[in-house]
N, C-alpha and C. Protein backbone atom coordinates (compact mmCIF):
# COMPACT_ATOMS: atom_id res chain seq x y z
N UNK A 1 120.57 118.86 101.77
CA UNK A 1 119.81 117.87 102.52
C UNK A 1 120.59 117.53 103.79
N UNK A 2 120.05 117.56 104.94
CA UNK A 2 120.32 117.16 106.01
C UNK A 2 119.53 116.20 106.87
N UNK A 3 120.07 115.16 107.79
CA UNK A 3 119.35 114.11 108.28
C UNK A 3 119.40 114.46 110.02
N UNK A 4 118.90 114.51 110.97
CA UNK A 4 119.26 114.98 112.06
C UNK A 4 118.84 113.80 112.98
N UNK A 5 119.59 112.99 113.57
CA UNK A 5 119.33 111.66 113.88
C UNK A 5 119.96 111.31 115.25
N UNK A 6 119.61 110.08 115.93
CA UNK A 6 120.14 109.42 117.52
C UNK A 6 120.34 108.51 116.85
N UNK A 7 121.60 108.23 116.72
CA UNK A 7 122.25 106.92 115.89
C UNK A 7 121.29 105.74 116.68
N UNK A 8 121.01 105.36 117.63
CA UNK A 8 120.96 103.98 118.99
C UNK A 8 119.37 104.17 118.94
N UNK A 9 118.63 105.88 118.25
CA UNK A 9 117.20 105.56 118.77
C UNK A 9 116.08 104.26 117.34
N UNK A 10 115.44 103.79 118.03
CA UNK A 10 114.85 103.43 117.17
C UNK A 10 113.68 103.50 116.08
N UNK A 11 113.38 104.84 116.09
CA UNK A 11 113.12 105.31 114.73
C UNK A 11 113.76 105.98 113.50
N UNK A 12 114.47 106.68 114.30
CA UNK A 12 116.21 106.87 113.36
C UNK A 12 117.01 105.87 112.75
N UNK A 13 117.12 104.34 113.28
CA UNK A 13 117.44 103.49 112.75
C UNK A 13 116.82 102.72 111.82
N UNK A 14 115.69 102.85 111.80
CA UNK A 14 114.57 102.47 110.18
C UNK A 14 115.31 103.33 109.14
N UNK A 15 115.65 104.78 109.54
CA UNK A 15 116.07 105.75 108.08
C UNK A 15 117.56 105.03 108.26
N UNK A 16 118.38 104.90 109.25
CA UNK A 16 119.80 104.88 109.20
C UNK A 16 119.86 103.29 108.45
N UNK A 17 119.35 102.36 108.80
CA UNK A 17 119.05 101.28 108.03
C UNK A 17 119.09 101.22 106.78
N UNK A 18 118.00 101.65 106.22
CA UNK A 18 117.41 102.26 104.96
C UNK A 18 118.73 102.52 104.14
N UNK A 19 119.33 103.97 104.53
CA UNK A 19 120.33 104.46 103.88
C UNK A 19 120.74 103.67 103.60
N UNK A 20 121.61 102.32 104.65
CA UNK A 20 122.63 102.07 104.08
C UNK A 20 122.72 101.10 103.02
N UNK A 21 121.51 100.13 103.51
CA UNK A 21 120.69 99.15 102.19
C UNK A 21 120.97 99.80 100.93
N UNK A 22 120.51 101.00 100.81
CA UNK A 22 120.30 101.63 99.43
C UNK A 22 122.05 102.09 99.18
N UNK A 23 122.60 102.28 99.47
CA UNK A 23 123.95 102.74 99.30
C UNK A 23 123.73 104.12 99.34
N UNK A 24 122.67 104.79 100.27
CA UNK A 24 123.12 106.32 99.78
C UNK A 24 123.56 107.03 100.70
N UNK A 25 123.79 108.03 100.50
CA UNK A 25 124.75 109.25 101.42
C UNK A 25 123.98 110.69 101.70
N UNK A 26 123.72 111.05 103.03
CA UNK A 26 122.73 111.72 103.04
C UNK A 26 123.80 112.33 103.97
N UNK A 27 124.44 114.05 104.24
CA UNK A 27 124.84 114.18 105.12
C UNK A 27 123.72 114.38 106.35
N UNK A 28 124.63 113.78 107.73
CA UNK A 28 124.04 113.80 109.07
C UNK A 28 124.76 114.70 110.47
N UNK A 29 123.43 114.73 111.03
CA UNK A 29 123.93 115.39 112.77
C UNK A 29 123.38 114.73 113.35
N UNK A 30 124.47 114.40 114.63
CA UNK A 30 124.17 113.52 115.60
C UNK A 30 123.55 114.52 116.71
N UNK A 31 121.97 114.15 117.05
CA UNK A 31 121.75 114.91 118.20
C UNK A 31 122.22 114.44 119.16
N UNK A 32 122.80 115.06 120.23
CA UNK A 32 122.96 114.71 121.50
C UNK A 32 121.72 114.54 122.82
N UNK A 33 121.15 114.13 122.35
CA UNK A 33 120.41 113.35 123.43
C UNK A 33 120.18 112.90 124.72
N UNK A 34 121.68 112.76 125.27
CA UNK A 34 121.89 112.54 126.50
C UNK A 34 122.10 114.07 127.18
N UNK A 35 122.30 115.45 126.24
CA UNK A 35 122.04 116.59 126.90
C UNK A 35 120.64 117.51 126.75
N UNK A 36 119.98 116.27 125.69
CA UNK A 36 118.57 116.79 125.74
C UNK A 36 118.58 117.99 124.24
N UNK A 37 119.65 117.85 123.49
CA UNK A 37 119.64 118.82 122.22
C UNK A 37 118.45 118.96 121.58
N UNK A 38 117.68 117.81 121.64
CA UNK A 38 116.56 117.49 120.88
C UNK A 38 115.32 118.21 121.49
N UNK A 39 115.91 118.74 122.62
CA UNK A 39 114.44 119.93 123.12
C UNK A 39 114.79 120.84 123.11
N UNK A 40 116.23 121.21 122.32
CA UNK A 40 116.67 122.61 122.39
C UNK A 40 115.57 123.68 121.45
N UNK A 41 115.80 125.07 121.72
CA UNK A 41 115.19 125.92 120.59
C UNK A 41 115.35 126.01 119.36
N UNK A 42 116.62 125.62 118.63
CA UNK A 42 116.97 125.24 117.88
C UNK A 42 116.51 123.97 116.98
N UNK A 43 116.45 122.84 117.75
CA UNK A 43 115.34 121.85 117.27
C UNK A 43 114.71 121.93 116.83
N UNK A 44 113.80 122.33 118.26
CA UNK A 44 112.48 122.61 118.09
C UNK A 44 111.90 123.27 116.93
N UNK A 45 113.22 123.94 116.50
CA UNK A 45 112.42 124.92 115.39
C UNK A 45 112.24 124.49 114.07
N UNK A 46 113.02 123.24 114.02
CA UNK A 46 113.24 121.90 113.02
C UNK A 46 111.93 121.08 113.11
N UNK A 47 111.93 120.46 114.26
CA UNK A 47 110.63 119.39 114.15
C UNK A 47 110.24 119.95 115.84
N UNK A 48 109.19 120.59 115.93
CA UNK A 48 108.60 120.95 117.05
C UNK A 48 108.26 119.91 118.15
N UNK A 49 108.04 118.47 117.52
CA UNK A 49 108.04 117.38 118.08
C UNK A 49 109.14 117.31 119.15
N UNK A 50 110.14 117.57 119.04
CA UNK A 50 111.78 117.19 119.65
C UNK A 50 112.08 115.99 119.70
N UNK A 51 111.22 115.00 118.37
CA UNK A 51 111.75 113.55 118.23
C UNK A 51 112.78 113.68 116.85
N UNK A 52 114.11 113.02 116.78
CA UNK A 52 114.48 112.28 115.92
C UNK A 52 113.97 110.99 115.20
N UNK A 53 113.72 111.23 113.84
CA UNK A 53 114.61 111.63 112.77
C UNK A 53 114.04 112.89 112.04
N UNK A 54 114.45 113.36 111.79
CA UNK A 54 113.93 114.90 110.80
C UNK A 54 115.45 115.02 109.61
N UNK A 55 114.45 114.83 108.47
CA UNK A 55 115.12 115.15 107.38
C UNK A 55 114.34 116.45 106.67
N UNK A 56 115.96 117.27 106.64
CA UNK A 56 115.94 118.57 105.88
C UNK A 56 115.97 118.28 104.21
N UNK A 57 114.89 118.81 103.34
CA UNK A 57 115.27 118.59 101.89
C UNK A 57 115.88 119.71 101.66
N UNK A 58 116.46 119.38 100.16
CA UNK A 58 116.93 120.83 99.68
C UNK A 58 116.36 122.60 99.82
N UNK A 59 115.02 121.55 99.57
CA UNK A 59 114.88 122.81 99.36
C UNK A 59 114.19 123.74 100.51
N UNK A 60 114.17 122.95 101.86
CA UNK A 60 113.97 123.66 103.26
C UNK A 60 112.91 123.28 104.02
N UNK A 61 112.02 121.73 102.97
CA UNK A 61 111.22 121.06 104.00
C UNK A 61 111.96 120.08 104.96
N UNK A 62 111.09 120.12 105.81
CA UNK A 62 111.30 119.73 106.98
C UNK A 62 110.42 118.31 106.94
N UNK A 63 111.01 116.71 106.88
CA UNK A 63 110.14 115.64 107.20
C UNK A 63 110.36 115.18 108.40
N UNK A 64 109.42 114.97 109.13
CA UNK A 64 109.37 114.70 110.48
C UNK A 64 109.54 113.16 111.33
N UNK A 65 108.83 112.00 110.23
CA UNK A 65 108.30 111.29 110.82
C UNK A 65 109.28 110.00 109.63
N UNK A 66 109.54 108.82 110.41
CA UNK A 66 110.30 107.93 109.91
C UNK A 66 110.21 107.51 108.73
N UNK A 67 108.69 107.12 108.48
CA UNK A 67 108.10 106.33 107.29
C UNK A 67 108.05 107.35 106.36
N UNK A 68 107.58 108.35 106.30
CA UNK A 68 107.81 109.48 105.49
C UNK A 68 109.12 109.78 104.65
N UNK A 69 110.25 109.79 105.37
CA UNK A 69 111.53 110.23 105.28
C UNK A 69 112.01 109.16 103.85
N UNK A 70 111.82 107.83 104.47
CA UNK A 70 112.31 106.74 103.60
C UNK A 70 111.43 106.78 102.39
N UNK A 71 109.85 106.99 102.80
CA UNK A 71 109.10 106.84 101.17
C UNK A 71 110.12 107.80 100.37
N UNK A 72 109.93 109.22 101.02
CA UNK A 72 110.60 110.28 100.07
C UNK A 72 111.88 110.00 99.57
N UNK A 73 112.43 109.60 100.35
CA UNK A 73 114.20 109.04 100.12
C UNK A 73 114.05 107.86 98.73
N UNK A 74 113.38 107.06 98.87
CA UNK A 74 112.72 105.76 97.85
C UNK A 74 111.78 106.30 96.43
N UNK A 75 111.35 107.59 96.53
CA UNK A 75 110.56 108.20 95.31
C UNK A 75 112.39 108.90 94.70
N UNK A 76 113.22 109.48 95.49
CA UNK A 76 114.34 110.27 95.36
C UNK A 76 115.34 109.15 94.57
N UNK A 77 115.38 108.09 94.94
CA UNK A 77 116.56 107.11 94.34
C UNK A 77 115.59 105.69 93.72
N UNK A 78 115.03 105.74 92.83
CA UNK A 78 113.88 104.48 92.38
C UNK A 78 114.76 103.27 91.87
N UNK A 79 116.28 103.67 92.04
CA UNK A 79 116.86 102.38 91.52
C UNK A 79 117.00 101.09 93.06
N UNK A 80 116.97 99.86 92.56
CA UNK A 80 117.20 98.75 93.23
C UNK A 80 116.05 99.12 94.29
N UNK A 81 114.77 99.17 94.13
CA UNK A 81 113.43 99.84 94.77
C UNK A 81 113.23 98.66 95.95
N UNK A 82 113.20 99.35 96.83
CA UNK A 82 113.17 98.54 98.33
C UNK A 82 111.15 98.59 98.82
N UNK A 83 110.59 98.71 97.71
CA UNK A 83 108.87 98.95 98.59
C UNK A 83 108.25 98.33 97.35
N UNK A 84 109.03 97.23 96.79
CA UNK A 84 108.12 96.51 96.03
C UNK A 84 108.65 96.94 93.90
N UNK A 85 108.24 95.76 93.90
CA UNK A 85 108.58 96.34 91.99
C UNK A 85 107.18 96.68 91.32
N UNK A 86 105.92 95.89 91.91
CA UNK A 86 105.26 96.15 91.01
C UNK A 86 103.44 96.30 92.08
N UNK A 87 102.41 96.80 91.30
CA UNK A 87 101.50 96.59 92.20
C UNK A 87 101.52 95.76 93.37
N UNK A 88 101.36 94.47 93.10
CA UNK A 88 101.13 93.46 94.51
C UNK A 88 102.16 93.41 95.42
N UNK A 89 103.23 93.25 94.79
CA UNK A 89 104.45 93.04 95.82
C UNK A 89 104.77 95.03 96.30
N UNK A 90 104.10 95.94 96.17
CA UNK A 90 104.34 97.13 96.81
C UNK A 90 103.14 96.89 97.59
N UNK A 91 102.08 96.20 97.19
CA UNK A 91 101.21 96.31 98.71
C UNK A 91 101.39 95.27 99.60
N UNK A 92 102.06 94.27 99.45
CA UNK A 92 102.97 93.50 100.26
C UNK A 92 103.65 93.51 101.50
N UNK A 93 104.35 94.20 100.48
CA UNK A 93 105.54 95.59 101.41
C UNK A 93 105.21 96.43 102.38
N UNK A 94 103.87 97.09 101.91
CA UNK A 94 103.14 98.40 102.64
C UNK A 94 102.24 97.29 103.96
N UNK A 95 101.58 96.29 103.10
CA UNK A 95 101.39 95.76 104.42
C UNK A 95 102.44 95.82 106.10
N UNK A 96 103.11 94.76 105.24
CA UNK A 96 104.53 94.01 106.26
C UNK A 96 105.24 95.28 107.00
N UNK A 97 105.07 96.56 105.92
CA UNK A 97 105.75 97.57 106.83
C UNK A 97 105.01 98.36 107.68
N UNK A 98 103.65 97.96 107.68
CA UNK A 98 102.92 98.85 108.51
C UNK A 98 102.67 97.72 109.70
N UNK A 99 102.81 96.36 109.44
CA UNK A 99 102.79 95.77 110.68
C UNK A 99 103.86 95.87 111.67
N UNK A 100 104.93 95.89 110.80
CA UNK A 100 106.01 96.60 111.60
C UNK A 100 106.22 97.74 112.16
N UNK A 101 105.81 98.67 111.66
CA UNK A 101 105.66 100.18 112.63
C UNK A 101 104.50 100.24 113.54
N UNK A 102 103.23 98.96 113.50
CA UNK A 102 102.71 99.07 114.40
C UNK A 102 103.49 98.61 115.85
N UNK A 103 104.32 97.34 115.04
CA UNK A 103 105.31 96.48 116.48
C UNK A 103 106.26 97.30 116.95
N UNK A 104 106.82 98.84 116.54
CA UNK A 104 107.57 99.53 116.84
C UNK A 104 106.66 100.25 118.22
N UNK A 105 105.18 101.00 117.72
CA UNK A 105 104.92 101.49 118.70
C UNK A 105 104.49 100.70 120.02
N UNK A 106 103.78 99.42 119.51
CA UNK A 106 103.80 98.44 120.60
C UNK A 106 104.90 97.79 121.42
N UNK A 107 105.83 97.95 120.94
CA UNK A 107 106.99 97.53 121.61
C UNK A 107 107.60 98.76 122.47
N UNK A 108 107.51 100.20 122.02
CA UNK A 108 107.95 101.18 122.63
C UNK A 108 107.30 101.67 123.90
N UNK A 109 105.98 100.67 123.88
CA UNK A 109 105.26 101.37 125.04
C UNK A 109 105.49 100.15 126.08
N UNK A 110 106.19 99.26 125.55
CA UNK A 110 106.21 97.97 126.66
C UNK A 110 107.75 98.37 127.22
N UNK A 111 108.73 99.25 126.39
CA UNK A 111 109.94 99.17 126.68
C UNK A 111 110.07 100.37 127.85
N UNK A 112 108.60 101.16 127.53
CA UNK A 112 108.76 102.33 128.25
C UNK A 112 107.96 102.25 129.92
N UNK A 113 107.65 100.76 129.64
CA UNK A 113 107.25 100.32 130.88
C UNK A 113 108.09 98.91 131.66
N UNK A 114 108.65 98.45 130.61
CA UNK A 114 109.73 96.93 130.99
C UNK A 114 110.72 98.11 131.84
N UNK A 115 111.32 98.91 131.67
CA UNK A 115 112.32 99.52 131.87
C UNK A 115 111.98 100.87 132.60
N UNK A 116 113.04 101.63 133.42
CA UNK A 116 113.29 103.13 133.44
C UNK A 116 113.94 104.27 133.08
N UNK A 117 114.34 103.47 132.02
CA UNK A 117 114.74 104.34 130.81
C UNK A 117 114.69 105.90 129.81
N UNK A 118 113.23 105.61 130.27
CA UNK A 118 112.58 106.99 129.33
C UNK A 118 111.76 107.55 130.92
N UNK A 119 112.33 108.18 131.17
CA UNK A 119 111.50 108.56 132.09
C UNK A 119 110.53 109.73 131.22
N UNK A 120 111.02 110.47 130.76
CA UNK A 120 110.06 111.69 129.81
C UNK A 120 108.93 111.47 129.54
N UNK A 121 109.07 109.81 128.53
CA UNK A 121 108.13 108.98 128.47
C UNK A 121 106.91 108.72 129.29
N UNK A 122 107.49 108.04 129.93
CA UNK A 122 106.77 106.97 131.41
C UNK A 122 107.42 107.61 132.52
N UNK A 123 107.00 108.43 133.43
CA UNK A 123 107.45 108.76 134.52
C UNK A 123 107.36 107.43 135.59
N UNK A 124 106.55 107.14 135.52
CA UNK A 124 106.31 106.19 136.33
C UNK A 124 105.69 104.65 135.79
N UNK A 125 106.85 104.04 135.07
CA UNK A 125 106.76 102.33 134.78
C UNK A 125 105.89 101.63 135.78
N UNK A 126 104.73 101.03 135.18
CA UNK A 126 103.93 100.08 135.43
C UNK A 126 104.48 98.20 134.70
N UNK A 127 104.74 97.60 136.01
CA UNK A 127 104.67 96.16 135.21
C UNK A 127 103.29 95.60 134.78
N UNK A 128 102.06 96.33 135.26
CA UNK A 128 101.19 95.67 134.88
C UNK A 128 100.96 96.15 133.00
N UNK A 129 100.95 97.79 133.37
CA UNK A 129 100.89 97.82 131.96
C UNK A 129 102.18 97.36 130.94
N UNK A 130 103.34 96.90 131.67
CA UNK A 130 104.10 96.35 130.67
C UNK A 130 103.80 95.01 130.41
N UNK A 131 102.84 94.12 130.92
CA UNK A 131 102.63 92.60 130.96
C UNK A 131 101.43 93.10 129.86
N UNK A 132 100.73 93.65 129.96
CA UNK A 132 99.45 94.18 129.06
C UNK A 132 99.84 94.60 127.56
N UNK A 133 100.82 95.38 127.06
CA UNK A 133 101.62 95.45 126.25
C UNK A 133 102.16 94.65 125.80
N UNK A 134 102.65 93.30 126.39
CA UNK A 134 103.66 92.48 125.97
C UNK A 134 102.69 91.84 125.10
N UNK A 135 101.46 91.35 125.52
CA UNK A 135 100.07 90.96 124.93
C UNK A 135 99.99 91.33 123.37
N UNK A 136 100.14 92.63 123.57
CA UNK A 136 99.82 93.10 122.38
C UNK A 136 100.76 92.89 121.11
N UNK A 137 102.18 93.20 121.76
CA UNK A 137 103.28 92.88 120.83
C UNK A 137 103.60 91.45 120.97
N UNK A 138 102.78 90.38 121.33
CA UNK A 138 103.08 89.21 120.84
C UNK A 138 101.85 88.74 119.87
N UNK A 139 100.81 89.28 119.65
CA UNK A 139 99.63 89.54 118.48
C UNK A 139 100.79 89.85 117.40
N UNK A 140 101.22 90.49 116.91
CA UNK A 140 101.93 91.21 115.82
C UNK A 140 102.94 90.02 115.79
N UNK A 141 104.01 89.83 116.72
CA UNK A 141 105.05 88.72 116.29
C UNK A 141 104.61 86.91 115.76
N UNK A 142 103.32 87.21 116.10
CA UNK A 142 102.60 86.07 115.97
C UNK A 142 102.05 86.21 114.32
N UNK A 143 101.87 86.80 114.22
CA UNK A 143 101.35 87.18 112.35
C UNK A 143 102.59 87.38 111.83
N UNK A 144 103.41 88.16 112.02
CA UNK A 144 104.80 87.86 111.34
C UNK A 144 105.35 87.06 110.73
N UNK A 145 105.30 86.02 112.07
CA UNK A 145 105.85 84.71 112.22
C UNK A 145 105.19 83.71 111.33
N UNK A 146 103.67 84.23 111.06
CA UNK A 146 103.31 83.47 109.94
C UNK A 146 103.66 83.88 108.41
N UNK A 147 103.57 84.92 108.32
CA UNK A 147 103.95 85.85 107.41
C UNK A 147 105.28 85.70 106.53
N UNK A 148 106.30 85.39 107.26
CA UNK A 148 107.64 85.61 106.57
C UNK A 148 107.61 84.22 106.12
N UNK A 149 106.93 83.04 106.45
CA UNK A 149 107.04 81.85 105.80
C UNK A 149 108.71 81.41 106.29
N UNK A 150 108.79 80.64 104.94
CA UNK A 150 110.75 80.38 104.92
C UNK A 150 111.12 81.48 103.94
N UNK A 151 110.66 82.72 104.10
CA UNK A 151 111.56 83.56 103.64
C UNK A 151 112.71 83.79 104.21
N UNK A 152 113.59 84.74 103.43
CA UNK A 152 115.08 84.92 103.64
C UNK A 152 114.59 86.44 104.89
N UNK A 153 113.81 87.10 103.83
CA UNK A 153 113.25 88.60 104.47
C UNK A 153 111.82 88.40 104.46
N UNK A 154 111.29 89.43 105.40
CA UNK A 154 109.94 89.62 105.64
C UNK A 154 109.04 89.63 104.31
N UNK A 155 109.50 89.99 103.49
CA UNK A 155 108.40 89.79 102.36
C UNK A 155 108.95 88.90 101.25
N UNK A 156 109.71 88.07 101.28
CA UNK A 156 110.45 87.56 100.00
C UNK A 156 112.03 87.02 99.89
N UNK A 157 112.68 87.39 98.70
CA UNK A 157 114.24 87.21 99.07
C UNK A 157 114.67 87.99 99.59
N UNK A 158 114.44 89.43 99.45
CA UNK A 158 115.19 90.62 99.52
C UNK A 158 114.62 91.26 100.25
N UNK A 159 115.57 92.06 101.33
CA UNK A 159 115.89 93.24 101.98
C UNK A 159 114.64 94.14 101.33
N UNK A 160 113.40 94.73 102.20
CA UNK A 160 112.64 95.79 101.53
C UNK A 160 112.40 96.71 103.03
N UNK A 161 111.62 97.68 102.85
CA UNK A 161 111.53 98.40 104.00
C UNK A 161 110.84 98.20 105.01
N UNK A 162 109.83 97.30 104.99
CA UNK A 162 109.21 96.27 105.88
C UNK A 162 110.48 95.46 106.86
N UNK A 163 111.91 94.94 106.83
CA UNK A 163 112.93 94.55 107.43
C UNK A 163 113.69 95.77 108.17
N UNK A 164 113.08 97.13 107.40
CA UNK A 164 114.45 97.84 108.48
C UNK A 164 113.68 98.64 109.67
N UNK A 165 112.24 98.39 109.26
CA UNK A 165 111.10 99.34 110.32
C UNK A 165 111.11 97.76 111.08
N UNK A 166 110.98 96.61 111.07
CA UNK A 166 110.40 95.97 111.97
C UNK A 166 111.77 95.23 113.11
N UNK A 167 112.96 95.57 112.49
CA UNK A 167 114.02 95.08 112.86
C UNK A 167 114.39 95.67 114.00
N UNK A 168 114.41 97.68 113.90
CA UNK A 168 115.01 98.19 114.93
C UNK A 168 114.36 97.74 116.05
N UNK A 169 112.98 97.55 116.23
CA UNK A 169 112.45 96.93 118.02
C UNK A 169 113.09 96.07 118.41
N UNK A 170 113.86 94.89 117.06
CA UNK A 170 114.04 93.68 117.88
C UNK A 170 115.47 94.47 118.65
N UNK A 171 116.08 95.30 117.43
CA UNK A 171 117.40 95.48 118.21
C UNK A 171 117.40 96.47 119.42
N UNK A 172 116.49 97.90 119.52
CA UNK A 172 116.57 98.04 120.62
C UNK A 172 116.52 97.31 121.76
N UNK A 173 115.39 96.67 121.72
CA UNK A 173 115.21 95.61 123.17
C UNK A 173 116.37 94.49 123.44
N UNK A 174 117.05 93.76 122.50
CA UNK A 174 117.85 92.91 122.78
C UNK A 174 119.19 93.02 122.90
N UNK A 175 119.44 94.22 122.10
CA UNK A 175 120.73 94.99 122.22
C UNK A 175 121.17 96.47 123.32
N UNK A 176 120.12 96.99 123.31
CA UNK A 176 120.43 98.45 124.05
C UNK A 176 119.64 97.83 125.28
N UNK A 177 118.85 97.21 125.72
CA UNK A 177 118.35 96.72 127.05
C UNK A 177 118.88 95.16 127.29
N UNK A 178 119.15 94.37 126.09
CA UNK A 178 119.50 92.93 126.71
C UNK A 178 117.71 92.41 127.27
N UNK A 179 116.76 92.61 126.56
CA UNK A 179 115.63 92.09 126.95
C UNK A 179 115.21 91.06 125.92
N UNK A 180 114.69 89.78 126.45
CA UNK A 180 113.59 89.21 125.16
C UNK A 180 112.99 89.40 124.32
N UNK A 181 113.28 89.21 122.96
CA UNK A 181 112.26 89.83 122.11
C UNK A 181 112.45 89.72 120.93
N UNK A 182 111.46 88.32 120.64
CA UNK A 182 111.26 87.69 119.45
C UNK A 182 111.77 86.31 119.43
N UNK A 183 112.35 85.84 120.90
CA UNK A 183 113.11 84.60 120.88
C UNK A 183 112.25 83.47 120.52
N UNK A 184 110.86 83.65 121.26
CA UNK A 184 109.96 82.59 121.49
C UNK A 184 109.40 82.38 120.10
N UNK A 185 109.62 83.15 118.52
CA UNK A 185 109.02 82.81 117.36
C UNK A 185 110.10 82.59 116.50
N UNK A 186 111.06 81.27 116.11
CA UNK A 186 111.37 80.62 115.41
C UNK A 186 111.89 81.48 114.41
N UNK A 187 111.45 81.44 113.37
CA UNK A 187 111.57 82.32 112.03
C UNK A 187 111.40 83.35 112.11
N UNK A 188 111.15 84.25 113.15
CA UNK A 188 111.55 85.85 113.04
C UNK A 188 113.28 85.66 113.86
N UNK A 189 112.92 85.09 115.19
CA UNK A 189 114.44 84.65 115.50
C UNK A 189 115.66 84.16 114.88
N UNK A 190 115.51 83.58 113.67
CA UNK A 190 116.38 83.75 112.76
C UNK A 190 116.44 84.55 111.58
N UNK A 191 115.24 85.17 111.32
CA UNK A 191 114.91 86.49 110.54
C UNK A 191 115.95 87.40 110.98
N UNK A 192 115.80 87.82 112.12
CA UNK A 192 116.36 89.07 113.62
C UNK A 192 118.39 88.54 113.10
N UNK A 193 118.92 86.95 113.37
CA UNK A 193 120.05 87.12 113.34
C UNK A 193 120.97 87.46 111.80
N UNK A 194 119.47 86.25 110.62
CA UNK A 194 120.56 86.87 109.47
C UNK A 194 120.70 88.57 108.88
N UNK A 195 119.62 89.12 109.54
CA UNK A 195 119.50 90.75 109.13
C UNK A 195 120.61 91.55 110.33
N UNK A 196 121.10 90.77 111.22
CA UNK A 196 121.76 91.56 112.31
C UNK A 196 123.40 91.23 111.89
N UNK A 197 123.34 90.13 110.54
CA UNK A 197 124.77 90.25 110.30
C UNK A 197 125.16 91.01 109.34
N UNK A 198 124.22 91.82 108.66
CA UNK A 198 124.31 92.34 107.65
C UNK A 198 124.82 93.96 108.02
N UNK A 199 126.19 94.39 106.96
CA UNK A 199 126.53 95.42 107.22
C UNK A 199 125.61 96.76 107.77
N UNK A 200 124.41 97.11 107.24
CA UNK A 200 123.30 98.44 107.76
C UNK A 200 122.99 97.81 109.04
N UNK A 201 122.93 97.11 109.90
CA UNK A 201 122.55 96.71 110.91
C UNK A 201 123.63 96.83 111.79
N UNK A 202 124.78 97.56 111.48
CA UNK A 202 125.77 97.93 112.69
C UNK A 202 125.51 98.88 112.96
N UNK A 203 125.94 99.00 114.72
CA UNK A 203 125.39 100.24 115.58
C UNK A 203 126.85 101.17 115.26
């Protein structure tokens, strides 16, 4: 098994998260990114996409896509189960984590317009469409925000996979750009710091 990952990107950090919550050990390669490895031929021939994360299984599949990686990783290790114990609280979970990978892509398209960063992306950053975006990803932080209640975590006491998909946006934007994001909602804003002291949440 192999994990092929951008430590700093933020869909790689939902699996790199993940791992470490669970205590497991998956060996990894760091793509290099800043030379563009991830569009090499070689890649490519991994996940044709040329996005990180792509996990290699044993036995020579290839998973492509974030949420995928972790279900499989979570069917692979069922102890201390991070997606719920039982019917309700796994559709809970599946909720909270799909609102969160929606706030991932909504946030990625505001970051790819707040910023000039991705040019690959966004060749050409629009503030209008990043003010239009922001719209959208404050819909989602706004249900959240109702959502987590006075929980500790997004769904409850505990750390589930709904916290490590909805976490990396806050940290890309506030950490790798130094941008706003999530200040203005109370209880995700302290959601965001007690999950950012926690050991899997180091860069």
């Amino acid at each position: 098994m192999l994990l092929y990952q951008f430590r700093k990107g933020t869909n790689p950090r939902r699996v790199i998260i993940y791992l470490a919550e669970k205590g497991i050990d998956v060996p990894r390669y760091e793509l290099d990114y800043e030379n563009d490895e991830h569009r090499s031929p070689s890649y490519l021939n991994v996940n044709p996409s040329g996005r990180a994360p792509t996990l290699v299984t044993d036995s020579g599949l290839a998973i492509t896509d974030s949420a995928a990686i972790v279900e499989y990783l979570e069917e692979c290790h069922p102890d201390r189960p991070m997606i719920g114990t039982d019917r309700a609280s796994r559709a809970r979970v599946r909720s909270l984590e799909r609102l969160g990978s929606d706030l991932v892509a909504r946030g990625q398209l505001w970051l790819w317009n707040r910023t000039a960063a991705f040019p690959a992306k966004e060749p050409n950053p629009s503030n209008e469409t990043a003010d239009r975006a922001h719209r959208y990803v404050s819909e989602l932080l706004d249900v959240l925000e109702r959502e987590i209640e006075e929980n500790q975590f997004l769904a409850g006491d505990r750390p589930t996979v709904a916290d490590c998909t909805a976490f990396t946006i806050f940290q890309t934007a506030r950490e790798r750009f130094d941008l706003p994001f999530g200040q203005g909602h109370p209880r995700l804003d302290a959601w965001y710091k007690r999950f950012r002291a926690r050991p899997s949440a180091d860069y």
